[in-house]
N, C-alpha and C. Protein backbone atom coordinates (compact mmCIF):
# COMPACT_ATOMS: atom_id res chain seq x y z
N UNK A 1 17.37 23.06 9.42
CA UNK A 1 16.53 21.91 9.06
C UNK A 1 16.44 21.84 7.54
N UNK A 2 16.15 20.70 7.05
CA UNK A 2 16.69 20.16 5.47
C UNK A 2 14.95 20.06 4.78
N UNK A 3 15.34 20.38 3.84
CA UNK A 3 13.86 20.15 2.92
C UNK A 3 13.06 18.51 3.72
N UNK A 4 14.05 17.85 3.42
CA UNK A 4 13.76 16.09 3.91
C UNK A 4 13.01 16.17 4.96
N UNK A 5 13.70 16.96 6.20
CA UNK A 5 12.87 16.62 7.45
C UNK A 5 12.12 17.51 8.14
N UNK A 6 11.43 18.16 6.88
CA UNK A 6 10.19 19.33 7.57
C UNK A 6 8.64 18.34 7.54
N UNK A 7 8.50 18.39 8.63
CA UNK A 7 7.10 17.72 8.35
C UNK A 7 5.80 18.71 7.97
N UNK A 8 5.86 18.73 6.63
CA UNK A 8 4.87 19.27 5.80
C UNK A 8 3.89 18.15 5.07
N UNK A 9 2.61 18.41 5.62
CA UNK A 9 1.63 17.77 4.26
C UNK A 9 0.33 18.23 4.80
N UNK A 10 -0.59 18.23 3.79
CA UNK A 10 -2.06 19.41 4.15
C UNK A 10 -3.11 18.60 3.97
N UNK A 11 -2.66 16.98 3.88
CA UNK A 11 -3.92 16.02 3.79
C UNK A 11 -4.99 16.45 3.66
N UNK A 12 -5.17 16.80 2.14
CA UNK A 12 -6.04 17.24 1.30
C UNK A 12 -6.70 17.98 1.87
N UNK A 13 -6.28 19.00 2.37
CA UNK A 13 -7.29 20.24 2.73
C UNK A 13 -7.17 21.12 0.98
N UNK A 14 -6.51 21.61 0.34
CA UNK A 14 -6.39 22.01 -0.77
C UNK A 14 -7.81 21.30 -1.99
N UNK A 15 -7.66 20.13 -1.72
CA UNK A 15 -8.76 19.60 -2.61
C UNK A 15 -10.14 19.95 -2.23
N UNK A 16 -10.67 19.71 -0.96
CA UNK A 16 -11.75 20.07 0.11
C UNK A 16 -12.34 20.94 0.11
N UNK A 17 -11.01 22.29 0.14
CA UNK A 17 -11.63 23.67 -0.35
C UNK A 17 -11.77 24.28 -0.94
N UNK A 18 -11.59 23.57 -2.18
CA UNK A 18 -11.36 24.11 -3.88
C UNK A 18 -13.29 23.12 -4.46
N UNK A 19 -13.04 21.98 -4.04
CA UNK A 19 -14.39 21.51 -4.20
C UNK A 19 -15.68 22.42 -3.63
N UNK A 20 -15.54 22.49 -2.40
CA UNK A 20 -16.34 23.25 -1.33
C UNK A 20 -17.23 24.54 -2.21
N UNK A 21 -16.08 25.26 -2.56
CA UNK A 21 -16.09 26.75 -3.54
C UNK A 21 -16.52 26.32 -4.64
N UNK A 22 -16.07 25.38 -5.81
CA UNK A 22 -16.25 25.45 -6.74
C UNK A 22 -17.98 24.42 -6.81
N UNK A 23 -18.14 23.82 -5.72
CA UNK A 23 -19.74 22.95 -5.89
C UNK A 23 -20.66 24.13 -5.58
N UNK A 24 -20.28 25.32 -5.08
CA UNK A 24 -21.32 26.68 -5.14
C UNK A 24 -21.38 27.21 -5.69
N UNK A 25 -20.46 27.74 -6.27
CA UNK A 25 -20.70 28.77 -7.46
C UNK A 25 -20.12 28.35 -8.80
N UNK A 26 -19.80 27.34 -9.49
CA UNK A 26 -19.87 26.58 -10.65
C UNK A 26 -20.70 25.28 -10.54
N UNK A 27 -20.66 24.33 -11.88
CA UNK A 27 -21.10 22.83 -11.60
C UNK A 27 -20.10 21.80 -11.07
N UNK A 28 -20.98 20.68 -10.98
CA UNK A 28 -19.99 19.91 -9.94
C UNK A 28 -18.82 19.41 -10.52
N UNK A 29 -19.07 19.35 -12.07
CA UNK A 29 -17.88 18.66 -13.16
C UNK A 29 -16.78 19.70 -12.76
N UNK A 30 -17.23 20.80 -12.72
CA UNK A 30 -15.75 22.12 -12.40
C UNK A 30 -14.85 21.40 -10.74
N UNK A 31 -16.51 21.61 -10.17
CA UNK A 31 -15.89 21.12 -8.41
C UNK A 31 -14.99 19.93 -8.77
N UNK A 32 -15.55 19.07 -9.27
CA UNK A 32 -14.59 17.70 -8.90
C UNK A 32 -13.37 17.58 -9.65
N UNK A 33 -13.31 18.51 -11.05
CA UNK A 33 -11.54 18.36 -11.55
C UNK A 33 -11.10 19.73 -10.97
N UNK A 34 -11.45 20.78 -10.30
CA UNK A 34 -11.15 21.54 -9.52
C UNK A 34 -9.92 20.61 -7.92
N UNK A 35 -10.88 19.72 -7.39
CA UNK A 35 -10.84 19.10 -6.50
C UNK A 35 -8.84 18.30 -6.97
N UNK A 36 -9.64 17.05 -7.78
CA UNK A 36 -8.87 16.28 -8.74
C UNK A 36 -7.47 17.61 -8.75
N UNK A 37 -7.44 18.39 -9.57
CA UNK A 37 -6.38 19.30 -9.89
C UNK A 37 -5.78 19.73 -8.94
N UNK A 38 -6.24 20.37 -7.79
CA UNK A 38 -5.52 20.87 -6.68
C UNK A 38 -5.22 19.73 -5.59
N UNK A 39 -6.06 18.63 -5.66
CA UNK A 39 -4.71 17.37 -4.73
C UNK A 39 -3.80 17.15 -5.26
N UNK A 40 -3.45 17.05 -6.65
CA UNK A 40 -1.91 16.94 -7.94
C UNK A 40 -1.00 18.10 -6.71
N UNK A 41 -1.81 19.05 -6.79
CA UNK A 41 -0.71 20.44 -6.72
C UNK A 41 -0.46 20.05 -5.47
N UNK A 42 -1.28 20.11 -4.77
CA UNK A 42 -0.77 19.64 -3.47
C UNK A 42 -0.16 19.00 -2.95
N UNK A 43 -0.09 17.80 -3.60
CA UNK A 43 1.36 16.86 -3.45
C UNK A 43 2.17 17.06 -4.25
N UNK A 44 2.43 18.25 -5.02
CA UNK A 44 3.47 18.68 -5.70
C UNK A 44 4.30 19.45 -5.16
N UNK A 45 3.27 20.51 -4.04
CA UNK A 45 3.88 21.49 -2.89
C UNK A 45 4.86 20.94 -1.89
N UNK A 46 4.25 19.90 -1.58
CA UNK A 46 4.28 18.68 -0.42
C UNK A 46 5.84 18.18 -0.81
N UNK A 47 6.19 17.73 -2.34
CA UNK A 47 7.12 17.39 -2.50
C UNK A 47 8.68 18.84 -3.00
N UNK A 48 7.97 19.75 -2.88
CA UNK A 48 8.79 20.69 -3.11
C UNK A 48 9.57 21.07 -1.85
N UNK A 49 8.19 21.11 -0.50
CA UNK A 49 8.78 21.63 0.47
C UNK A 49 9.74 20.83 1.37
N UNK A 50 9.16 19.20 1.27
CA UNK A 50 9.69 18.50 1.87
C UNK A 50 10.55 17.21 1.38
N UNK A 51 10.63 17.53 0.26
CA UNK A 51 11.64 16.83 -0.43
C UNK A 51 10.84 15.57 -0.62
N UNK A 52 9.87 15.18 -0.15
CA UNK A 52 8.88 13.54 -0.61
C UNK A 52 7.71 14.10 0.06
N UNK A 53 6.78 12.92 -0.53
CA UNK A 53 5.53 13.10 -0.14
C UNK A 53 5.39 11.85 0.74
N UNK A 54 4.67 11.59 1.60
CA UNK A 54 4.40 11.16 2.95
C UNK A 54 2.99 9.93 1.95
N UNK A 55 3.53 8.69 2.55
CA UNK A 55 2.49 7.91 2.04
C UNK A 55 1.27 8.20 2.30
N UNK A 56 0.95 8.77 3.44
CA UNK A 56 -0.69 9.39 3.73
C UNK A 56 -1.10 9.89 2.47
N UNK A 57 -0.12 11.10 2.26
CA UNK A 57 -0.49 11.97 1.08
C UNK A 57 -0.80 11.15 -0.07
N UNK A 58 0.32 10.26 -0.40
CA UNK A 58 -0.27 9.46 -2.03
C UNK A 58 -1.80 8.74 -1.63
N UNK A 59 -1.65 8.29 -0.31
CA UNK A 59 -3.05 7.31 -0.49
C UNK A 59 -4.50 8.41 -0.63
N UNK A 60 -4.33 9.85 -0.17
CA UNK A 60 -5.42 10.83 0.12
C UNK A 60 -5.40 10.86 -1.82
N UNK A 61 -3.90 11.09 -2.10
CA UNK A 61 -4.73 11.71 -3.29
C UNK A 61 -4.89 10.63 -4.13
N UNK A 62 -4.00 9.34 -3.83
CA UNK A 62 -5.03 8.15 -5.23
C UNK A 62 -6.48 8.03 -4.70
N UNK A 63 -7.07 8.29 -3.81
CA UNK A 63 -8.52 7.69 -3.28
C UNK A 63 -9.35 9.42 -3.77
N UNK A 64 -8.82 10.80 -3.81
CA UNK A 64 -8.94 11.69 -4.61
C UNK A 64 -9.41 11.50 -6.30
N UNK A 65 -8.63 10.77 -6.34
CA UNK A 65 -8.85 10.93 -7.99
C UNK A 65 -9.25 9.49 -8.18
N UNK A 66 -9.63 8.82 -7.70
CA UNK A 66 -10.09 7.30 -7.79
C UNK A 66 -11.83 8.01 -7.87
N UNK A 67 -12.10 8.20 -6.48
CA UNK A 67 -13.15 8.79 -5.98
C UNK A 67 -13.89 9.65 -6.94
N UNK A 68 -12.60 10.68 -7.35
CA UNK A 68 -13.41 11.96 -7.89
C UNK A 68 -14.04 11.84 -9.60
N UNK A 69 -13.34 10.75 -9.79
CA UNK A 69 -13.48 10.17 -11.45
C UNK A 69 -14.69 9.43 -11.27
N UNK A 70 -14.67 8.68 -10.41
CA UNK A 70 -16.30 7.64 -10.42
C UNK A 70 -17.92 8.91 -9.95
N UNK A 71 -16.74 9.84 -9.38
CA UNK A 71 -17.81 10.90 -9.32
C UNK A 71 -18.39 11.84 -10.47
N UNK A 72 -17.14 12.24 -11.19
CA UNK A 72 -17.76 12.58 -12.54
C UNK A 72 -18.45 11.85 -13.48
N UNK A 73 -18.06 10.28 -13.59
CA UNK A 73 -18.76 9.16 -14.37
C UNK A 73 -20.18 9.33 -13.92
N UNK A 74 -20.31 9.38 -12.86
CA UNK A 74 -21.80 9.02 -11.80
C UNK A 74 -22.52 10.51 -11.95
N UNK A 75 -21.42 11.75 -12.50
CA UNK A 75 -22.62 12.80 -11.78
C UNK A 75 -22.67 12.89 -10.26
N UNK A 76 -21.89 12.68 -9.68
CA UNK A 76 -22.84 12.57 -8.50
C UNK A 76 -21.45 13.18 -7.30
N UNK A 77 -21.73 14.01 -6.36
CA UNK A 77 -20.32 14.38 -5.69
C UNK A 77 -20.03 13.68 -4.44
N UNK A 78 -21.40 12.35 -3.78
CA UNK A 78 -20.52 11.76 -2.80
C UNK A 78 -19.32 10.78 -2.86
N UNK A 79 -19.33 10.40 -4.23
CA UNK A 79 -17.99 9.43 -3.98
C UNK A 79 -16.64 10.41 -3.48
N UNK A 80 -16.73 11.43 -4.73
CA UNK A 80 -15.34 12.36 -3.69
C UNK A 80 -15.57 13.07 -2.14
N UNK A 81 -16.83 12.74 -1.65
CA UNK A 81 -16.96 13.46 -0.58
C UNK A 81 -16.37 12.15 0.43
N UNK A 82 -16.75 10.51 -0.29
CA UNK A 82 -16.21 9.89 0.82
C UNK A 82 -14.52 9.60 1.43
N UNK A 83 -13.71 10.25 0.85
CA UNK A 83 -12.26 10.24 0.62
C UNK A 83 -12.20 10.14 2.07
N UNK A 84 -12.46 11.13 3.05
CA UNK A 84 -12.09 11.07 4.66
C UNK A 84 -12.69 9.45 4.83
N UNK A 85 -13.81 9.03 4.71
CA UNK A 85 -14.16 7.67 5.14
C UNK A 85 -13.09 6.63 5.01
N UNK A 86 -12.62 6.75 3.51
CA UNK A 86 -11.87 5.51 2.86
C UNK A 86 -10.70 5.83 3.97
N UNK A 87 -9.99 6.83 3.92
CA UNK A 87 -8.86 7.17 4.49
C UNK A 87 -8.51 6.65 6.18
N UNK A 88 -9.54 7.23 6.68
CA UNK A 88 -9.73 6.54 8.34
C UNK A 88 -10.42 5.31 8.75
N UNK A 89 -10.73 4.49 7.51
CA UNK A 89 -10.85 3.09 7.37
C UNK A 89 -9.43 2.73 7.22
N UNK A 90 -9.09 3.15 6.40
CA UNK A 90 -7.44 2.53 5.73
C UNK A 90 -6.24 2.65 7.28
N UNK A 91 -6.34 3.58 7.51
CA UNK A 91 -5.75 3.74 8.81
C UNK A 91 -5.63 2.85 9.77
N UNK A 92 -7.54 2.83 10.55
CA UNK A 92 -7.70 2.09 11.40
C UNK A 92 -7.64 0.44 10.88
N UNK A 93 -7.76 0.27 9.54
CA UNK A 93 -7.08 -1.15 9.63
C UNK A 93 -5.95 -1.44 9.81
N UNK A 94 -5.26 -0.85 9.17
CA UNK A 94 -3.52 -0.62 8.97
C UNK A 94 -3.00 -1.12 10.83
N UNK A 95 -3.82 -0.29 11.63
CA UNK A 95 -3.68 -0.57 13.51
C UNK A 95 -3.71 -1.57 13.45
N UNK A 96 -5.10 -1.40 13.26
CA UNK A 96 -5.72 -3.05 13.33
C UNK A 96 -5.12 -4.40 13.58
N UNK A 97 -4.20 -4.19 12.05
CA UNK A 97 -3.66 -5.45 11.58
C UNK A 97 -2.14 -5.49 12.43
N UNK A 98 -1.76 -3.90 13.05
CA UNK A 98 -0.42 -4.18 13.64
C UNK A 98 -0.38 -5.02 15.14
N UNK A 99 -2.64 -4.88 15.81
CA UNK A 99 -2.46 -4.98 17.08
C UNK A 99 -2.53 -6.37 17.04
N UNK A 100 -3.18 -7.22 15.75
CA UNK A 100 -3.19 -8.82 15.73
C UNK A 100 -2.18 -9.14 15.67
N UNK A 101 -1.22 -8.73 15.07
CA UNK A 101 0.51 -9.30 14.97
C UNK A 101 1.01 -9.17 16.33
N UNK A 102 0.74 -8.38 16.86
CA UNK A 102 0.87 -7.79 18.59
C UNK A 102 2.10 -7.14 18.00
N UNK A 103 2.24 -5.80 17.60
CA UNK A 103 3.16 -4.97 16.85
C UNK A 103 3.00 -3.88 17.32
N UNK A 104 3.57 -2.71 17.54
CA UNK A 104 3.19 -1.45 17.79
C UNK A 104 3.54 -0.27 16.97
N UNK A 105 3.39 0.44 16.09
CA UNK A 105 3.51 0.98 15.10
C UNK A 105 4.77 2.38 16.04
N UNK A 106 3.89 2.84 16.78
CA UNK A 106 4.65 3.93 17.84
C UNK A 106 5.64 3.20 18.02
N UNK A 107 6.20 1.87 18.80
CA UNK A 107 6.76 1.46 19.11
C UNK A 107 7.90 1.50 18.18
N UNK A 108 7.72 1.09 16.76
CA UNK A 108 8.52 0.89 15.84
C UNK A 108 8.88 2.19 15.28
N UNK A 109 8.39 3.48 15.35
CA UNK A 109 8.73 4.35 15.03
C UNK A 109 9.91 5.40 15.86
N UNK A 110 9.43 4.63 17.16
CA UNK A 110 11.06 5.19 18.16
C UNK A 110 11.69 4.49 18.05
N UNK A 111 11.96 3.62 17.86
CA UNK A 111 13.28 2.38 17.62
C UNK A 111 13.87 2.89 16.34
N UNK A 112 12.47 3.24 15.36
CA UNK A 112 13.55 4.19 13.58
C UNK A 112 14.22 5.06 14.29
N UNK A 113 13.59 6.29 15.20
CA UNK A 113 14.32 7.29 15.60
C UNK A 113 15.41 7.44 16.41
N UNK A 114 15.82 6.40 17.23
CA UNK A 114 16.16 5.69 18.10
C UNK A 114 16.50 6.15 19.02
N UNK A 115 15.19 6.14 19.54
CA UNK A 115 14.20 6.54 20.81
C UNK A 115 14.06 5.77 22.11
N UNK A 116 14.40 6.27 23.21
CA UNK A 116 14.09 5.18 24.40
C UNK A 116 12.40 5.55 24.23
N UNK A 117 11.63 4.53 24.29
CA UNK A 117 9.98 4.73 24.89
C UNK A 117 9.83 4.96 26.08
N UNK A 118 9.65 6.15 26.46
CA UNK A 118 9.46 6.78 27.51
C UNK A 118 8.13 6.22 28.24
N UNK A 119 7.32 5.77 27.57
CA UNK A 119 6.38 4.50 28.39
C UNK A 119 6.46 3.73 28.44
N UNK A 120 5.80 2.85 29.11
CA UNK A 120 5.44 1.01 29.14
C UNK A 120 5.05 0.73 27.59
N UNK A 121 5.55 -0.37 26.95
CA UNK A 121 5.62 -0.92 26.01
C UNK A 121 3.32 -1.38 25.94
N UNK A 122 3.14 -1.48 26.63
CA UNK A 122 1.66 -1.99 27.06
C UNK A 122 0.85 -0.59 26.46
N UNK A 123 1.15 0.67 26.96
CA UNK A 123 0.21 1.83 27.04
C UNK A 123 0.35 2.50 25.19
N UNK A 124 1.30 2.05 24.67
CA UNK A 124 1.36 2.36 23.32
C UNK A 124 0.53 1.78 22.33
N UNK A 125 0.75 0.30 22.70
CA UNK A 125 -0.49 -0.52 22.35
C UNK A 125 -2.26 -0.35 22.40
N UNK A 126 -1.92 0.18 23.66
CA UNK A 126 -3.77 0.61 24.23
C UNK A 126 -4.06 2.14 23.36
N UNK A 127 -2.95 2.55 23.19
CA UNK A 127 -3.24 3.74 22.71
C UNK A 127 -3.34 4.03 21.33
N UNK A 128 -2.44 2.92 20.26
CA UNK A 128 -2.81 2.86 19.04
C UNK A 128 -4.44 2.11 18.72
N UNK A 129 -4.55 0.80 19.85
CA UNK A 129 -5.87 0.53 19.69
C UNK A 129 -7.16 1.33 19.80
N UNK A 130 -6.89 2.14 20.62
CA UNK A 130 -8.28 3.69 20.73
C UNK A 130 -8.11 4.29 19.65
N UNK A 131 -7.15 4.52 18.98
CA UNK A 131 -6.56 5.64 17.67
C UNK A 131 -7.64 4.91 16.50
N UNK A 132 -7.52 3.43 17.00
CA UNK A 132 -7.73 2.71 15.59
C UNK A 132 -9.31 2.85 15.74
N UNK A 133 -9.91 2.73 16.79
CA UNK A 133 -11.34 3.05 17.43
C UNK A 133 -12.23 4.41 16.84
N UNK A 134 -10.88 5.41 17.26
CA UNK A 134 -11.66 6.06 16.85
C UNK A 134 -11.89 6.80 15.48
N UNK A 135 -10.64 6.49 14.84
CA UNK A 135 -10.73 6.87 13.14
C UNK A 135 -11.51 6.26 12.63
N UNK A 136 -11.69 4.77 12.70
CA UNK A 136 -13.06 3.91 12.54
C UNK A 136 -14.25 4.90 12.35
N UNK A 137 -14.40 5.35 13.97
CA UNK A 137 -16.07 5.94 14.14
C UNK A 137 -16.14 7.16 13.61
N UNK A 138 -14.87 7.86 13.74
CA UNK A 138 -15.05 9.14 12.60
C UNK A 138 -15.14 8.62 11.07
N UNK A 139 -14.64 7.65 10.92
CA UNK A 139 -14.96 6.89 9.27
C UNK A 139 -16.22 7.03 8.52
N UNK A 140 -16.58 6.18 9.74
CA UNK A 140 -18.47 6.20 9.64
C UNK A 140 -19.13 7.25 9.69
N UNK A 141 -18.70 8.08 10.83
CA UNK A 141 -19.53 9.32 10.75
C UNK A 141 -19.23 10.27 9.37
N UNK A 142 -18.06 10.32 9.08
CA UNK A 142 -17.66 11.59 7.88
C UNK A 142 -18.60 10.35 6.59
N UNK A 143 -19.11 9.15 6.81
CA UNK A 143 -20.28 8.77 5.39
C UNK A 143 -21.12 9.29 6.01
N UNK A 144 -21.68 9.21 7.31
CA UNK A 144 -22.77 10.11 7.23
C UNK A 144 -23.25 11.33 6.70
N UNK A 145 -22.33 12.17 7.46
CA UNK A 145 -22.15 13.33 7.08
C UNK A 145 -22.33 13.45 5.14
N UNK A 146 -21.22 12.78 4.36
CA UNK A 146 -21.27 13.15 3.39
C UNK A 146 -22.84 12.72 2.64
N UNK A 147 -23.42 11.67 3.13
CA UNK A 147 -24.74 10.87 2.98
C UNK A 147 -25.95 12.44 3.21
N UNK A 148 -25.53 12.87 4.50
CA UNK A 148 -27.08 13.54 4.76
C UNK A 148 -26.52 14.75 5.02
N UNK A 149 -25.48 15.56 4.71
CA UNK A 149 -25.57 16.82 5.31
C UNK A 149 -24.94 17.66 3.67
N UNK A 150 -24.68 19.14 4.09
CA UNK A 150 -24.22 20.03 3.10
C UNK A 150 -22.70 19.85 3.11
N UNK A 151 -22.11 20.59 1.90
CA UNK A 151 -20.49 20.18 1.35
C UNK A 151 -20.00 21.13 2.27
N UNK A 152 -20.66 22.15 3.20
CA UNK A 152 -19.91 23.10 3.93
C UNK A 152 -19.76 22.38 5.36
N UNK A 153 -21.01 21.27 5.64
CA UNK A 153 -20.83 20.55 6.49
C UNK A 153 -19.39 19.69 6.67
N UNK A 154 -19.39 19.06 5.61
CA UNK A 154 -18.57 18.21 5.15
C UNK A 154 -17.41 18.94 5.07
N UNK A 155 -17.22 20.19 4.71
CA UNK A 155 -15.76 20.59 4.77
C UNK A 155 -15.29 20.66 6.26
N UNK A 156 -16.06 21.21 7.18
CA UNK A 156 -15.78 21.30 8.89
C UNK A 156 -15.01 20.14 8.97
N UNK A 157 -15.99 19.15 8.99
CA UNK A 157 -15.71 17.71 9.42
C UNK A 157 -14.48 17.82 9.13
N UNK A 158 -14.27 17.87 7.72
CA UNK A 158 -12.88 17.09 6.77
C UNK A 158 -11.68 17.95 7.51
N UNK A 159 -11.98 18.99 7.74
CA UNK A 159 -10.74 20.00 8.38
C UNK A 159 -10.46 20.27 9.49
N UNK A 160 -10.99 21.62 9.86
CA UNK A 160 -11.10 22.01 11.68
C UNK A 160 -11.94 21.11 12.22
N UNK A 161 -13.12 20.15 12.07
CA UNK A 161 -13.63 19.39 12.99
C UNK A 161 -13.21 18.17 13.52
N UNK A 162 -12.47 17.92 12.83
CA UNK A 162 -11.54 16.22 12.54
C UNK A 162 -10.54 16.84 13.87
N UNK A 163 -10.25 18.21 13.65
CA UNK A 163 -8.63 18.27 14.58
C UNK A 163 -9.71 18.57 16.36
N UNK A 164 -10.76 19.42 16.36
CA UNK A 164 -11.80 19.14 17.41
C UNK A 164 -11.65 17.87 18.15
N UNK A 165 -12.65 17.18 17.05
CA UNK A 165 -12.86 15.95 17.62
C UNK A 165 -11.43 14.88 17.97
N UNK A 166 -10.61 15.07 16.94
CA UNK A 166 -8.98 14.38 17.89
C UNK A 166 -8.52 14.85 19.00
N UNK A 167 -8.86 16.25 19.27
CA UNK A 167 -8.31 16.67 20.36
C UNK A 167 -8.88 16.42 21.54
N UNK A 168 -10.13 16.58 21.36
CA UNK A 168 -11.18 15.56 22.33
C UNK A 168 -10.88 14.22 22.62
N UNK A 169 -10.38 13.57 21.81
CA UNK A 169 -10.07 12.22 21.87
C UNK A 169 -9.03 11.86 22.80
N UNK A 170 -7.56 12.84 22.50
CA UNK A 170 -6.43 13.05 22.89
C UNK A 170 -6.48 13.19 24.30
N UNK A 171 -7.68 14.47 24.72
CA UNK A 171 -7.45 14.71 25.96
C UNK A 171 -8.28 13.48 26.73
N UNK A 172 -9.13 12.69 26.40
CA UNK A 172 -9.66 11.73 27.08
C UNK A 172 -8.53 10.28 27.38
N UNK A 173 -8.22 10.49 26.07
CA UNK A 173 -6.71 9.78 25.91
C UNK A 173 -5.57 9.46 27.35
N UNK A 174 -5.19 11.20 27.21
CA UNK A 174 -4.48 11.55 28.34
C UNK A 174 -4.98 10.99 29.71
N UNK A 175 -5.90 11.13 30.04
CA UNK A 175 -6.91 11.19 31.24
C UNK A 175 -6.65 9.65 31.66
N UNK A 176 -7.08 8.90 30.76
CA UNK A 176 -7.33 7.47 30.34
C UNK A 176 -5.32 6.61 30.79
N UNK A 177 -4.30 7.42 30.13
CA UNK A 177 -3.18 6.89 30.08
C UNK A 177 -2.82 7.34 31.71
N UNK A 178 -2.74 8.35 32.14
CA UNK A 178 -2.54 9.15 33.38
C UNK A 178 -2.97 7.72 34.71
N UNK A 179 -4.58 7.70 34.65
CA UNK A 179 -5.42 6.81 35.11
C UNK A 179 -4.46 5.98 35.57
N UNK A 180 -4.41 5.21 34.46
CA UNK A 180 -3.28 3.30 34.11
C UNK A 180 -2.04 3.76 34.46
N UNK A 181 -1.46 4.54 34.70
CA UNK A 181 0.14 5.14 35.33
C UNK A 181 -0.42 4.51 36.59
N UNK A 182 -0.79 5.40 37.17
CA UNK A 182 -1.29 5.57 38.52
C UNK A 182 -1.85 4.49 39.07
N UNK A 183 -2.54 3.58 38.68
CA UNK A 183 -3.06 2.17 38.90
C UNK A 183 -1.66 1.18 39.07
N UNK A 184 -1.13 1.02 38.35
CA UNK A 184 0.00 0.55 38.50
C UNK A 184 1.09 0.65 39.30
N UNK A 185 1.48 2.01 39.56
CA UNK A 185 2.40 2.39 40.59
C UNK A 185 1.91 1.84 42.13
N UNK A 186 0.70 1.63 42.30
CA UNK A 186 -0.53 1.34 43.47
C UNK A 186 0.54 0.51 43.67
């Protein structure tokens, strides 16, 4: 396998936990070009290992250093805490806008690979629309979170809790797609 087609990228966990550390035991000006500095590196890694960086990655880290600059202007560390919000807004519109075109993003990504869709053209659709559902409501929730809770809170969320709660999602997902098989075959 080729540098090109390793799927590597750490969607800003590097920044997350360099902030996390450095908003406890230094000031927040350290945390946030701490932060700022290690998303650079990180999509520097990103492009070492895998020969490019993955548009996710540029948009995590321009909304990184967009974020983390209005945060040092402000003093203040929720703008870089809202980066997961902006991000799973950006996402779930991005669906959004593919399910009004009546487009399927999955769809178009096995046709790049060139992929038979091993499902109904219908269940990919239903399934990017829940995706888009629920990055939305994790959107909202990770402002909460960054609004009313601690940066250790906020790191869960941003990391191991995000992959929790998708997997939760996933398996309801499953349950949900399984269901609509089976209805149909009726």
């Amino acid at each position: 396998m080729n540098n090109a087609s390793k799927p590597y990228f750490l969607l800003s966990f590097l920044p997350a936990v360099a902030y996390w550390y450095l908003e406890t035991y230094y000031t927040l000006e350290v945390a946030l070009l701490g932060g700022i500095i290690l998303g650079v590196v990180e999509m520097l890694i990103e492009k070492k290992f895998s020969g490019h960086v993955h548009t996710l990655s540029k948009l995590n880290l321009s909304l990184i250093v967009i974020l983390g600059g209005i945060s040092l202007l402000a003093k203040e560390g929720l703008f870089f805490k809202l980066q997961p919000t902006f991000t799973g807004m950006a996402i779930s519109m991005f669906l959004i806008f593919k399910k009004i075109k009546n487009q399927s993003l999955m769809l178009e990504m096995l046709k790049d690979m060139k992929q038979k869709p091993p499902l109904p053209e219908n269940i990919y659709k239903a399934m990017e629309w829940h995706l888009s559902l629920f990055l939305l409501a994790f959107a909202f929730f990770m402002a909460w979170i960054a609004l009313k809770e601690s940066t250790s809170m906020w790191l869960f969320w941003k990391t191991g809790g995000f992959y929790f709660a998708f997997g939760g999602f996933m398996v309801l997902e499953m349950i949900y797609i399984q269901w609509l098989l089976r209805r149909k075959i009726r």
